[in-house]
PDB file of N, CA and C in Angstrom:
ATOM      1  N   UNK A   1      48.082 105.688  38.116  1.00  0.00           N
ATOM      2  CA  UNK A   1      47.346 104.653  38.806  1.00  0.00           C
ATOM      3  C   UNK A   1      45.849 104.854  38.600  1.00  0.00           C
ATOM      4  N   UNK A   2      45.224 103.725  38.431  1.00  0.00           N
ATOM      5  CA  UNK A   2      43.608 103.962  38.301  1.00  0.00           C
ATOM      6  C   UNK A   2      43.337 103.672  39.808  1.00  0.00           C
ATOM      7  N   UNK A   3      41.916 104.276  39.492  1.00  0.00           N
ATOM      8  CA  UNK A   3      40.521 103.849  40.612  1.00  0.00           C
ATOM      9  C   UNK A   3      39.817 102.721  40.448  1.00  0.00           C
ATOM     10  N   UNK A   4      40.038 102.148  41.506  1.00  0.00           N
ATOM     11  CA  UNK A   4      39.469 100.915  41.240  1.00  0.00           C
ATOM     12  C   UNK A   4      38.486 100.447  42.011  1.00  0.00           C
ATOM     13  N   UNK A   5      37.119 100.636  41.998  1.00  0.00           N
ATOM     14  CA  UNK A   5      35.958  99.923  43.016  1.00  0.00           C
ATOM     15  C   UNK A   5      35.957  98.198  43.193  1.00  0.00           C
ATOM     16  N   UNK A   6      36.024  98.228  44.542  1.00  0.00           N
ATOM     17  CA  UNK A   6      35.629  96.775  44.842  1.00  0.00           C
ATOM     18  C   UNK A   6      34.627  96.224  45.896  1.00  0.00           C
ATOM     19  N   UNK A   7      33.633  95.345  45.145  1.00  0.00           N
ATOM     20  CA  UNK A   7      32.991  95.373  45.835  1.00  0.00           C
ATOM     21  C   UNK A   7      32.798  93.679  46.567  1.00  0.00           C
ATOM     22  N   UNK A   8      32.267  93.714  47.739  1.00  0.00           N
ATOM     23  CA  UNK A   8      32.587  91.849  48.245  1.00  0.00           C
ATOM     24  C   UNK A   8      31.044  91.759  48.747  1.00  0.00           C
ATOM     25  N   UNK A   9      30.884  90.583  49.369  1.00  0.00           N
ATOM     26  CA  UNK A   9      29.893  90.309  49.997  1.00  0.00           C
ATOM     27  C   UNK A   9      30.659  89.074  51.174  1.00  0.00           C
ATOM     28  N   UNK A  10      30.557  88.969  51.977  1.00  0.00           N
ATOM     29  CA  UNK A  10      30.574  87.813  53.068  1.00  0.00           C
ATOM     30  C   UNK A  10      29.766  86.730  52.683  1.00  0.00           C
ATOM     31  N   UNK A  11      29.569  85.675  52.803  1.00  0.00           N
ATOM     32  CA  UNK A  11      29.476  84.404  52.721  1.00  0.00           C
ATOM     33  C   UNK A  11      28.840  84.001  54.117  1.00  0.00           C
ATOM     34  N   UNK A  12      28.483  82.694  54.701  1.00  0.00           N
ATOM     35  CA  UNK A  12      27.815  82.528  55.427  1.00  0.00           C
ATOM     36  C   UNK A  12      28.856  82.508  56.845  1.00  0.00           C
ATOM     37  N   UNK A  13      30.054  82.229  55.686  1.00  0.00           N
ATOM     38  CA  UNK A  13      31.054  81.662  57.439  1.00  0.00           C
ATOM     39  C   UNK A  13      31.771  82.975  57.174  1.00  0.00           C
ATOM     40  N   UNK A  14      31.352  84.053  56.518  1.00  0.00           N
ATOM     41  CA  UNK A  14      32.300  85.377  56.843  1.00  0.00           C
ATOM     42  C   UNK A  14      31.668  86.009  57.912  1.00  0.00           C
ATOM     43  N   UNK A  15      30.303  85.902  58.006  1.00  0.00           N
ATOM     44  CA  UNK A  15      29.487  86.692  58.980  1.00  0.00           C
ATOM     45  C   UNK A  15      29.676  86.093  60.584  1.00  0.00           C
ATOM     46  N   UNK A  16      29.742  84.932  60.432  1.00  0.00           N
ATOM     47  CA  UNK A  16      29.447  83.893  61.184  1.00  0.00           C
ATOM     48  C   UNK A  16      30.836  84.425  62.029  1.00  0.00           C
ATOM     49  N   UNK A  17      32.351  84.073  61.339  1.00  0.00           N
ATOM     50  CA  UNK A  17      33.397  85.096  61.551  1.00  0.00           C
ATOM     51  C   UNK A  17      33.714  86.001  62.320  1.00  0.00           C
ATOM     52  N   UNK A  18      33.039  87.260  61.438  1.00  0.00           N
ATOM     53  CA  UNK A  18      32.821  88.628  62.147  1.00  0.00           C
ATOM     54  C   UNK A  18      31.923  88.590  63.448  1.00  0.00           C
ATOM     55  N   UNK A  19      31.150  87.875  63.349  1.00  0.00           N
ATOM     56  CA  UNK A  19      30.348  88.122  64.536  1.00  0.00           C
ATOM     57  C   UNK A  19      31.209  86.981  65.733  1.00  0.00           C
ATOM     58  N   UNK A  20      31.502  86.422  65.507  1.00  0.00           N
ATOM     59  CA  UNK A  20      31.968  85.389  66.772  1.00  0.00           C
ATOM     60  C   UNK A  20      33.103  86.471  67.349  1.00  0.00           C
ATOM     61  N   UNK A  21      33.940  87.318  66.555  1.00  0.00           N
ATOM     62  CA  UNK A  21      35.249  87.779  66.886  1.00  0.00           C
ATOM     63  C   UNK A  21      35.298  88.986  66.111  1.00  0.00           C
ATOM     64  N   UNK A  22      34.219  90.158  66.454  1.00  0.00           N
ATOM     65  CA  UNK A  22      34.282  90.998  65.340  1.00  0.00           C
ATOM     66  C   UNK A  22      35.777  91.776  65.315  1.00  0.00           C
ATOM     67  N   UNK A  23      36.397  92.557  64.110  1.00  0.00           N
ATOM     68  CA  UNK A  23      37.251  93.238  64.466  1.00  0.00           C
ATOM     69  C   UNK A  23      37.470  94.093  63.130  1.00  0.00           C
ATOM     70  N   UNK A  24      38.751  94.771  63.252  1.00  0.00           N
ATOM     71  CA  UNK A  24      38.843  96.175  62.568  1.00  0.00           C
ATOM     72  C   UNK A  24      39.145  95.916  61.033  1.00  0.00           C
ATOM     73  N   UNK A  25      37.568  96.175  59.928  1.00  0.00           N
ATOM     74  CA  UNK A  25      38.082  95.797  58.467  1.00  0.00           C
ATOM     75  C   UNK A  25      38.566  96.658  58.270  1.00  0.00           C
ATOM     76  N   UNK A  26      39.196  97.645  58.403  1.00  0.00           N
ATOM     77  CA  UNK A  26      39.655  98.451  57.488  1.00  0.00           C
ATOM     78  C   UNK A  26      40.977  98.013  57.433  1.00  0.00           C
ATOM     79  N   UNK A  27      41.546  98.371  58.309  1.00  0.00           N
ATOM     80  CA  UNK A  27      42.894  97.436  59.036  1.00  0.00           C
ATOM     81  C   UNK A  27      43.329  96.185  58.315  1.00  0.00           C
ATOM     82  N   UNK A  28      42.415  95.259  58.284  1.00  0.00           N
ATOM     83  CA  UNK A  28      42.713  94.428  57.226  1.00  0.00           C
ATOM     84  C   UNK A  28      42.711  94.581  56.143  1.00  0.00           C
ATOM     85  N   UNK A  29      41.766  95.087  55.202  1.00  0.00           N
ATOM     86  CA  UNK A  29      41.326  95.501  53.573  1.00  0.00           C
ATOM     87  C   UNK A  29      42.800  96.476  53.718  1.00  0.00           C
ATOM     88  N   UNK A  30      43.430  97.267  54.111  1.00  0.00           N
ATOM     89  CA  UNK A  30      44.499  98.087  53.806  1.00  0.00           C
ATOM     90  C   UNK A  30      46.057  97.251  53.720  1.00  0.00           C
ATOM     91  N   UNK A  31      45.491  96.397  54.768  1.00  0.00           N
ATOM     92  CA  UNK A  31      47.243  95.094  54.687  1.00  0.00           C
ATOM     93  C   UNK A  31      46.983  94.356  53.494  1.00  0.00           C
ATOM     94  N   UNK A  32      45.356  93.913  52.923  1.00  0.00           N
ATOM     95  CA  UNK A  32      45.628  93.032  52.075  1.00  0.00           C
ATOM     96  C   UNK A  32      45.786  93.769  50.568  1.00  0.00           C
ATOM     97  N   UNK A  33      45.579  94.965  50.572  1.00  0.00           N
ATOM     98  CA  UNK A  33      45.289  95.933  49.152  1.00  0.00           C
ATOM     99  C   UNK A  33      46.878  96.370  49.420  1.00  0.00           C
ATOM    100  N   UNK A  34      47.431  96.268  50.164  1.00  0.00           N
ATOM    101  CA  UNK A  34      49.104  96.856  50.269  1.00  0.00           C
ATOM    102  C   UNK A  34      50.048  95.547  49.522  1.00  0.00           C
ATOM    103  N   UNK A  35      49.044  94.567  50.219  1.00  0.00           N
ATOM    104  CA  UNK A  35      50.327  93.444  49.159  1.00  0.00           C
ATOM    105  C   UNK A  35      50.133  93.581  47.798  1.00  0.00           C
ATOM    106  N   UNK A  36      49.386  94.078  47.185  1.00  0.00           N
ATOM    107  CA  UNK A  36      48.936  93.950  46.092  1.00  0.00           C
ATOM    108  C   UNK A  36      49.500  95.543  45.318  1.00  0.00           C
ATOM    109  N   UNK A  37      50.158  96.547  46.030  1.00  0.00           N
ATOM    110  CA  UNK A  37      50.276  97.448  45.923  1.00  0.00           C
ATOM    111  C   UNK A  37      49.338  98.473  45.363  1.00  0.00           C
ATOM    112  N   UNK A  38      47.876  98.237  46.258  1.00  0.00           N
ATOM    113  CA  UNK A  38      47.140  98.959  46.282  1.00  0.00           C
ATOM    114  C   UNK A  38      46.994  99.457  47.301  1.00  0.00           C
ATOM    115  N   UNK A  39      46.226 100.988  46.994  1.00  0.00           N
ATOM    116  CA  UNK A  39      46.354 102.057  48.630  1.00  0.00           C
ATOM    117  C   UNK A  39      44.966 101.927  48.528  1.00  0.00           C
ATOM    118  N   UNK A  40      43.891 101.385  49.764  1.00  0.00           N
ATOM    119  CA  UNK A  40      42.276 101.727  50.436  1.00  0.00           C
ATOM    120  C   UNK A  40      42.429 103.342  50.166  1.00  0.00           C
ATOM    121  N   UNK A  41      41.749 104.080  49.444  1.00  0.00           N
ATOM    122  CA  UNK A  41      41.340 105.575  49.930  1.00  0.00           C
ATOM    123  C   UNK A  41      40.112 105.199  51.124  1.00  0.00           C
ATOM    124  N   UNK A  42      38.616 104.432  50.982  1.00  0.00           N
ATOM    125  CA  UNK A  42      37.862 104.767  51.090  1.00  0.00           C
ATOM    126  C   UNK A  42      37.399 103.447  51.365  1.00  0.00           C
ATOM    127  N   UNK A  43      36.277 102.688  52.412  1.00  0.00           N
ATOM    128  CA  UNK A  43      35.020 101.669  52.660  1.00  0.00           C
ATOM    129  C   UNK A  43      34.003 102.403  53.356  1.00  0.00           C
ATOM    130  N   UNK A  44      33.548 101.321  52.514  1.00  0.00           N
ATOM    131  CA  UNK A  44      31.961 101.380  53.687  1.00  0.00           C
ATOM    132  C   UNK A  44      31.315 100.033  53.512  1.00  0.00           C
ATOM    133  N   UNK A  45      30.374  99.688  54.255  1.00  0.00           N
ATOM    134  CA  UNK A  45      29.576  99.097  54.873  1.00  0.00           C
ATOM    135  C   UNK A  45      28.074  99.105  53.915  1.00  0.00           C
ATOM    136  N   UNK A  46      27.399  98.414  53.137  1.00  0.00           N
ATOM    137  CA  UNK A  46      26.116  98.925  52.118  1.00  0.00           C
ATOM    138  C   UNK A  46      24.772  98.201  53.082  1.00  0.00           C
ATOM    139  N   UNK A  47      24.218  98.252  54.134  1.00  0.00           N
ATOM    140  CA  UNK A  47      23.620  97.798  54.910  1.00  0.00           C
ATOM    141  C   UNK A  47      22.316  96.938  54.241  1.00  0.00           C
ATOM    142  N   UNK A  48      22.070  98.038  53.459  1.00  0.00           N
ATOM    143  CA  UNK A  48      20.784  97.392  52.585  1.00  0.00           C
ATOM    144  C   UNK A  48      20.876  96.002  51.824  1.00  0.00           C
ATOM    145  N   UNK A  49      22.688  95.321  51.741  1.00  0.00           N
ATOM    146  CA  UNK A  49      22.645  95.164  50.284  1.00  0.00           C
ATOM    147  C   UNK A  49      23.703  93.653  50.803  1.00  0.00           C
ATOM    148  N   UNK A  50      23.968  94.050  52.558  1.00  0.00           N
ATOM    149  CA  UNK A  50      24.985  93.695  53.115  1.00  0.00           C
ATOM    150  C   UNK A  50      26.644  93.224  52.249  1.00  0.00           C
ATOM    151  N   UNK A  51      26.824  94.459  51.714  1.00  0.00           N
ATOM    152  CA  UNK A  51      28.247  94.397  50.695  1.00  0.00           C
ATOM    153  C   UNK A  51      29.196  95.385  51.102  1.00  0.00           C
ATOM    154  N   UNK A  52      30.535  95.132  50.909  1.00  0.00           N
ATOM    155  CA  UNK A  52      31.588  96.164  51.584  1.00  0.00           C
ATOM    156  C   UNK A  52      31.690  96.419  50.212  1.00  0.00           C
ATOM    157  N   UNK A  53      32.037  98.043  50.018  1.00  0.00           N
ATOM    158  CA  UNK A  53      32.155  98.594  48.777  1.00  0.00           C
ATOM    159  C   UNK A  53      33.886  99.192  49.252  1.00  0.00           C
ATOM    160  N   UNK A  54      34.748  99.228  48.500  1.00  0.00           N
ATOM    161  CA  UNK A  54      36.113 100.090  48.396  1.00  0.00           C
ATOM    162  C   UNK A  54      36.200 100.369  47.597  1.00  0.00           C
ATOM    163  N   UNK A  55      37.071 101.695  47.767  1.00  0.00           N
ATOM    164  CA  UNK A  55      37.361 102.325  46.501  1.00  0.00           C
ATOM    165  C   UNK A  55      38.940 102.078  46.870  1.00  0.00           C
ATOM    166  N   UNK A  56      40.029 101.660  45.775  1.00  0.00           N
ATOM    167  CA  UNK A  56      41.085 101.794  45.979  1.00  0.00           C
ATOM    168  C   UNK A  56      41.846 102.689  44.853  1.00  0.00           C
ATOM    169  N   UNK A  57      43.143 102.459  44.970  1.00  0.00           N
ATOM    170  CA  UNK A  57      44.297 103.343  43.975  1.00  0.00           C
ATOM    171  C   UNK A  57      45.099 102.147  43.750  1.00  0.00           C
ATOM    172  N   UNK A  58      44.979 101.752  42.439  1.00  0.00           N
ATOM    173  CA  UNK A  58      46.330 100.851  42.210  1.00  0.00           C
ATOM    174  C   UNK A  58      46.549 100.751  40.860  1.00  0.00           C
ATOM    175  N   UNK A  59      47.277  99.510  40.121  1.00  0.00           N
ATOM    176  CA  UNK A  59      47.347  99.248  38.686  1.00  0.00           C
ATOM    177  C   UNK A  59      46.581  98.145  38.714  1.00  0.00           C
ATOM    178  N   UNK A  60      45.519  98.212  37.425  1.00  0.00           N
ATOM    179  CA  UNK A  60      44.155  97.494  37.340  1.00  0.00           C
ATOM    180  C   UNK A  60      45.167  96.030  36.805  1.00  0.00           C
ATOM    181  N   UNK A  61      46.381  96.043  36.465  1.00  0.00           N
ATOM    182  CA  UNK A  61      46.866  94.337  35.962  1.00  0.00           C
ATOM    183  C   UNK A  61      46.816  93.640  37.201  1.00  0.00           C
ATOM    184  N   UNK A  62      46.305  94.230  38.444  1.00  0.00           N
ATOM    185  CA  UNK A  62      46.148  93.182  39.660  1.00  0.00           C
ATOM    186  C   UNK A  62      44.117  92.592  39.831  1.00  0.00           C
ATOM    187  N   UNK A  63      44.018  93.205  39.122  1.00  0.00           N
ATOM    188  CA  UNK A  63      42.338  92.720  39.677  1.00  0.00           C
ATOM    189  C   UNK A  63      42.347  91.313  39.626  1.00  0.00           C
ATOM    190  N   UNK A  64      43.146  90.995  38.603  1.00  0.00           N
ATOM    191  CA  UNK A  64      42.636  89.136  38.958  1.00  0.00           C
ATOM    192  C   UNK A  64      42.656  88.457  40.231  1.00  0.00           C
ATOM    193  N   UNK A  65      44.154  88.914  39.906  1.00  0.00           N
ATOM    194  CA  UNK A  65      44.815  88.289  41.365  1.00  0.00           C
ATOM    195  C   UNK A  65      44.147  88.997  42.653  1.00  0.00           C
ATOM    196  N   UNK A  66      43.717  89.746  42.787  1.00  0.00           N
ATOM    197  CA  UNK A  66      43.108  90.438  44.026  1.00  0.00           C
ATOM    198  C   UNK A  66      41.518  89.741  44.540  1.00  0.00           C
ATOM    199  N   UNK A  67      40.898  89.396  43.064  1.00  0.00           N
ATOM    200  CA  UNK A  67      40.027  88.806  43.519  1.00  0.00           C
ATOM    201  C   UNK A  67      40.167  87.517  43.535  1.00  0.00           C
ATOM    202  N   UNK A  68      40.618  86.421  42.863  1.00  0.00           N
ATOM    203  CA  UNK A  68      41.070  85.241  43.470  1.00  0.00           C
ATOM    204  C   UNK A  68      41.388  85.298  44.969  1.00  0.00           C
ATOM    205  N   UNK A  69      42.476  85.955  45.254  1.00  0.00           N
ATOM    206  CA  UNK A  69      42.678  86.567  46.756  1.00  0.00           C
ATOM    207  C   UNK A  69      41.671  85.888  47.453  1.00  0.00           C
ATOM    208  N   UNK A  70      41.001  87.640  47.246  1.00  0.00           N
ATOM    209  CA  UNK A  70      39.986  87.892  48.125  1.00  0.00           C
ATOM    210  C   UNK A  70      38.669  86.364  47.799  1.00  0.00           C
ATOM    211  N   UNK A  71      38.649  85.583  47.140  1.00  0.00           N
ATOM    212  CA  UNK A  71      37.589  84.366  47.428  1.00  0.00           C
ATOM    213  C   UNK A  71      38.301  83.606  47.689  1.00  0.00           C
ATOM    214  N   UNK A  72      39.887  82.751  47.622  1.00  0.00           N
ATOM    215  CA  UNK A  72      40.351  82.002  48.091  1.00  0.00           C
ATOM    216  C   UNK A  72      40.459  81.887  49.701  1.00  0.00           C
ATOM    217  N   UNK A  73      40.054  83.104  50.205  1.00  0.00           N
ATOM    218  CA  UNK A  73      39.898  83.088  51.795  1.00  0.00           C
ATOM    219  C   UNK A  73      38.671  82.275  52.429  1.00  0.00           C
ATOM    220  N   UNK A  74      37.684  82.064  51.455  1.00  0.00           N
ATOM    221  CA  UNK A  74      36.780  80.862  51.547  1.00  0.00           C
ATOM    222  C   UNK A  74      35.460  82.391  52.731  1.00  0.00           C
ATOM    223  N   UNK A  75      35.307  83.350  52.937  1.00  0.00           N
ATOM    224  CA  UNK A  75      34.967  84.576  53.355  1.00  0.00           C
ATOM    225  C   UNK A  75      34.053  84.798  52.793  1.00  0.00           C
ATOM    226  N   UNK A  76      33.889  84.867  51.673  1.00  0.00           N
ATOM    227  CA  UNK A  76      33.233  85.463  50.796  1.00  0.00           C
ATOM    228  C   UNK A  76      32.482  84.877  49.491  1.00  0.00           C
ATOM    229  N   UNK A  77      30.896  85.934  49.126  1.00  0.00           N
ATOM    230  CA  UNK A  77      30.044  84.953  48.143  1.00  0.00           C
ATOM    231  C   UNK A  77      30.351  85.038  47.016  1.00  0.00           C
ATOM    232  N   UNK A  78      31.315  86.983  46.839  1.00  0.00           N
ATOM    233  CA  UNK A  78      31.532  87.264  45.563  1.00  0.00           C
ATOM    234  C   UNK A  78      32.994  88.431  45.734  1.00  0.00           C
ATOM    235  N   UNK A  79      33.847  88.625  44.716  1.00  0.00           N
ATOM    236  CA  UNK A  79      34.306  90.038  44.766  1.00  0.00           C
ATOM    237  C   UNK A  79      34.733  90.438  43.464  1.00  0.00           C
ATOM    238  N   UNK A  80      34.278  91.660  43.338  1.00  0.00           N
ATOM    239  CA  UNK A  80      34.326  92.527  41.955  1.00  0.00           C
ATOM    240  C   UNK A  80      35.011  93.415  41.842  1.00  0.00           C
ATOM    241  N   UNK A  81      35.909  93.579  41.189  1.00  0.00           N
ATOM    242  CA  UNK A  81      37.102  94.850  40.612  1.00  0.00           C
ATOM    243  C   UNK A  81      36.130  95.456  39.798  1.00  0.00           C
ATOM    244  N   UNK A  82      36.468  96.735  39.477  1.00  0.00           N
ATOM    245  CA  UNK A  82      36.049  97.294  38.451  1.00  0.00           C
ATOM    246  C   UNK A  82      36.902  99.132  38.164  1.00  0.00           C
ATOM    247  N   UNK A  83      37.331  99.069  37.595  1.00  0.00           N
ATOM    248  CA  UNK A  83      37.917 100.217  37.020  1.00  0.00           C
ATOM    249  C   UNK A  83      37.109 101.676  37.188  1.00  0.00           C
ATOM    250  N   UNK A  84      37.438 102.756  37.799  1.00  0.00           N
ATOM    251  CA  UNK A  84      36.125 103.682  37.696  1.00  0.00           C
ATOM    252  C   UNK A  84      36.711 105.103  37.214  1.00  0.00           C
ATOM    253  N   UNK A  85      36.187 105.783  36.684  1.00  0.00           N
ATOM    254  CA  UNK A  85      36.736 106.996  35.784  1.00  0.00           C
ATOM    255  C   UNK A  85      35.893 108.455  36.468  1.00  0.00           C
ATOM    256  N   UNK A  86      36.630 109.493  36.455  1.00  0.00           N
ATOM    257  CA  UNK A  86      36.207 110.703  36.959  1.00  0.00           C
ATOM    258  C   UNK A  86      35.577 111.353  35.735  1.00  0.00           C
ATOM    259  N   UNK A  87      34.859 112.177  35.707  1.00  0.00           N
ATOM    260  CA  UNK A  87      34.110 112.515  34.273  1.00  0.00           C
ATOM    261  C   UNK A  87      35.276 113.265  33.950  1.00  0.00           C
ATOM    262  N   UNK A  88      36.078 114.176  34.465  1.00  0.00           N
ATOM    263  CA  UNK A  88      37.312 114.858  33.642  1.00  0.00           C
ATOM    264  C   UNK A  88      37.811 113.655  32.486  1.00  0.00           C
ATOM    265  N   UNK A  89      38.526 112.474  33.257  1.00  0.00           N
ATOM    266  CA  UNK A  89      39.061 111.756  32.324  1.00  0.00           C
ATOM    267  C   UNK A  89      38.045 110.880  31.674  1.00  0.00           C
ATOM    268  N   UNK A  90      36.316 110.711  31.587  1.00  0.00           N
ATOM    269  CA  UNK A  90      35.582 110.185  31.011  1.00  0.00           C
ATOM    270  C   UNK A  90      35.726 111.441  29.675  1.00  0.00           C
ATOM    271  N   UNK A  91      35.820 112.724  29.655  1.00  0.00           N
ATOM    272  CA  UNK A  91      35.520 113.294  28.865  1.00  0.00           C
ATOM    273  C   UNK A  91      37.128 113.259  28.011  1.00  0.00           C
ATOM    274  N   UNK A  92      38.175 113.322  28.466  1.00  0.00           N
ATOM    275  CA  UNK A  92      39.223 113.333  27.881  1.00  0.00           C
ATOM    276  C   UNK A  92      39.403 111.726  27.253  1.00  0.00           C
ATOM    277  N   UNK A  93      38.771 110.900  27.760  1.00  0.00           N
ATOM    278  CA  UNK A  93      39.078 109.537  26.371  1.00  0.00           C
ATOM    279  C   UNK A  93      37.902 109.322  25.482  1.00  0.00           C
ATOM    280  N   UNK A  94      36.271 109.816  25.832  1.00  0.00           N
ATOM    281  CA  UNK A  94      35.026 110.224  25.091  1.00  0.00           C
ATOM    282  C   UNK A  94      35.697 110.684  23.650  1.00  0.00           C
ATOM    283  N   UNK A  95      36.911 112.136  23.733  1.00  0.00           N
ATOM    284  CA  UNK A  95      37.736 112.916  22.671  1.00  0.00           C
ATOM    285  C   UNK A  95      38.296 111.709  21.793  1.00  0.00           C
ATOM    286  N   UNK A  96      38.845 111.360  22.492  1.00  0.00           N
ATOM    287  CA  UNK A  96      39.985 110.241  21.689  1.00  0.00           C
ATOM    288  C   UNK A  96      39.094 109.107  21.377  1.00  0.00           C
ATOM    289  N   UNK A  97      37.883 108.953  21.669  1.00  0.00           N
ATOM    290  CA  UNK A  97      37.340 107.875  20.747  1.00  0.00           C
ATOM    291  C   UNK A  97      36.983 108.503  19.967  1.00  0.00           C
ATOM    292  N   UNK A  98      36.393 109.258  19.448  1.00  0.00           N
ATOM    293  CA  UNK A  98      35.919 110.357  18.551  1.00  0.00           C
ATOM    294  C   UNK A  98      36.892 110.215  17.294  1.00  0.00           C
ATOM    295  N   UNK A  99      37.870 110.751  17.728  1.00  0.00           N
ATOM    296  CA  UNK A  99      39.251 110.532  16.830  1.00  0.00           C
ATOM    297  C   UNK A  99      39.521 109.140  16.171  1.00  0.00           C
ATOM    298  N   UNK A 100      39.297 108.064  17.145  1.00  0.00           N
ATOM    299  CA  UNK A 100      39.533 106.802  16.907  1.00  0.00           C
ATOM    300  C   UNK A 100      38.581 106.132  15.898  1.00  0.00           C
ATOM    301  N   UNK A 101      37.316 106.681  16.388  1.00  0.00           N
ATOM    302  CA  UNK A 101      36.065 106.237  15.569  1.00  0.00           C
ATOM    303  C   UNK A 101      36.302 106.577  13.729  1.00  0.00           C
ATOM    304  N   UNK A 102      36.765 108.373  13.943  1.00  0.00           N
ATOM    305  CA  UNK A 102      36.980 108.663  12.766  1.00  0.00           C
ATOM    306  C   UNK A 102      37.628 107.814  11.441  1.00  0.00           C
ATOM    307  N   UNK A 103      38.894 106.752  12.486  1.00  0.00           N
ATOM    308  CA  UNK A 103      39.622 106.413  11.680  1.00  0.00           C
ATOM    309  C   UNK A 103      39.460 104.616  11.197  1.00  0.00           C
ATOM    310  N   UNK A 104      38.877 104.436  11.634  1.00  0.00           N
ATOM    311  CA  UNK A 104      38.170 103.052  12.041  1.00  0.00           C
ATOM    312  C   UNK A 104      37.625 102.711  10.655  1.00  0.00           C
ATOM    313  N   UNK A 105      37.313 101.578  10.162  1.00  0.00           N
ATOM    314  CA  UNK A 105      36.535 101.710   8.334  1.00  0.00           C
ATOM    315  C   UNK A 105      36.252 100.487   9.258  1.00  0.00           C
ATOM    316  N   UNK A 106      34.715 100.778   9.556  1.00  0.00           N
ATOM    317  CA  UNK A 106      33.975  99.561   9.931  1.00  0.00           C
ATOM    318  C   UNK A 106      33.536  98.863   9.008  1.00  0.00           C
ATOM    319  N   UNK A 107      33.303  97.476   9.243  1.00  0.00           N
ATOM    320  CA  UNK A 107      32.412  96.255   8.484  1.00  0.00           C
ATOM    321  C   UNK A 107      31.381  97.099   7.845  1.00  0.00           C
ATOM    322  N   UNK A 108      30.316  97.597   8.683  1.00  0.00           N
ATOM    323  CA  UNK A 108      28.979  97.403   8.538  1.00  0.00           C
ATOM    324  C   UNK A 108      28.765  98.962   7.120  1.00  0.00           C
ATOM    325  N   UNK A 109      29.905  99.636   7.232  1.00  0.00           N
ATOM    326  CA  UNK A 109      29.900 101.206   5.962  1.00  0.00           C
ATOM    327  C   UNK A 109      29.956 100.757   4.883  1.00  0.00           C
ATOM    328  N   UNK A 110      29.226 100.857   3.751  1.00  0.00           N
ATOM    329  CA  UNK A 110      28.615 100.865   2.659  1.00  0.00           C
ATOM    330  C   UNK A 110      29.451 101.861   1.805  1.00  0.00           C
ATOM    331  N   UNK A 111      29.488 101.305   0.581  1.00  0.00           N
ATOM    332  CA  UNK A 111      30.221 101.800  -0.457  1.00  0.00           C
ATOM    333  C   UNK A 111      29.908 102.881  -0.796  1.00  0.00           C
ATOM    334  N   UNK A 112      28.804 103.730  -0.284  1.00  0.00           N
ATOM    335  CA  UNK A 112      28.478 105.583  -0.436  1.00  0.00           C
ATOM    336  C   UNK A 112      29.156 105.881   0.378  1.00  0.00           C
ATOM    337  N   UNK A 113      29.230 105.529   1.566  1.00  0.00           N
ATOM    338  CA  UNK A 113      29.235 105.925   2.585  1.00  0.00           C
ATOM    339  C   UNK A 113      31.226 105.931   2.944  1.00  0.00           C
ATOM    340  N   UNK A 114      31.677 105.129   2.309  1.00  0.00           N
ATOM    341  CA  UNK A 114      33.140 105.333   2.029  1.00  0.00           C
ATOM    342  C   UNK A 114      33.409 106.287   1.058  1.00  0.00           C
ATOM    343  N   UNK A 115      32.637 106.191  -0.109  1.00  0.00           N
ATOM    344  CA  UNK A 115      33.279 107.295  -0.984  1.00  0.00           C
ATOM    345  C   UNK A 115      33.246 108.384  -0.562  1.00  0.00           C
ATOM    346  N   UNK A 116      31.525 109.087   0.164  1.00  0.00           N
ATOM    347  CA  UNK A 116      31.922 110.331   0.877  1.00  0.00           C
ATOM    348  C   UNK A 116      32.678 110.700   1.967  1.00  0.00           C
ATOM    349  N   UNK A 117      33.511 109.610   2.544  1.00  0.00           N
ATOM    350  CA  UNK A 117      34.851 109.704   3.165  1.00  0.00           C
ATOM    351  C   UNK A 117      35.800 110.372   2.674  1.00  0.00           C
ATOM    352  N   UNK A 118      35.854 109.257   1.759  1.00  0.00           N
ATOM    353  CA  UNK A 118      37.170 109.730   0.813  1.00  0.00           C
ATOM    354  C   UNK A 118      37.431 111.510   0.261  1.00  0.00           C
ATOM    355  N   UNK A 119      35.939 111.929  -0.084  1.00  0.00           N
ATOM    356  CA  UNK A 119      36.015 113.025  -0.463  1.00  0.00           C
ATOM    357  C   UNK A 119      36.234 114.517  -0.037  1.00  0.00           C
TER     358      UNK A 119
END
């Protein structure tokens, strides 16, 4: 399962919302990341920036649908999936591009520059 950051912002009638009837996001963000068979590790609150940031655990073939979701609730100005990597496994696929690169015969390599391949 990947890590997946998400980040939202409220909208005018999300605030409007929360404040008439505030109540428990986490509670919610965990029922709605469960249908989706994602687990909340982690929110917060970005005060400066007024954006809820999560970090979740799931399979990234849901981000679409999660964020459609999450703006079809009419809540919200924006929401962003994004995939996030621990430097262990930044450094273990860094390797394998390396490898990948090696094998790659780009457009832009020049006919020296293949032969001393070859050699």
């Amino acid at each position: 399962m990947a890590l997946i950051l998400v980040k939202t912002r409220y909208n005018s009638e999300g605030f409007r919302g929360i404040a008439n009837d505030p109540s428990d996001r986490r509670a919610a963000s965990e029922a709605g990341f469960a249908a989706a068979n994602w687990q909340l590790r982690d929110m917060y609150f970005l005060p400066s920036s007024s954006e809820w940031l999560m970090i979740v655990e799931g399979d990234p073939e849901n981000m679409v649908a999660m964020e459609v979701s999450i703006m079809s609730s009419g809540a919200f100005e924006y929401a962003h999936c994004e995939v996030i990597v621990t430097p262990e496994s930044f450094l273990t696929q860094t390797q394998r591009a390396g490898e990948l690169a090696a094998k790659y015969d780009a457009p832009n390599r020049d006919e020296i520059d293949r032969v001393l391949l070859d050699d």
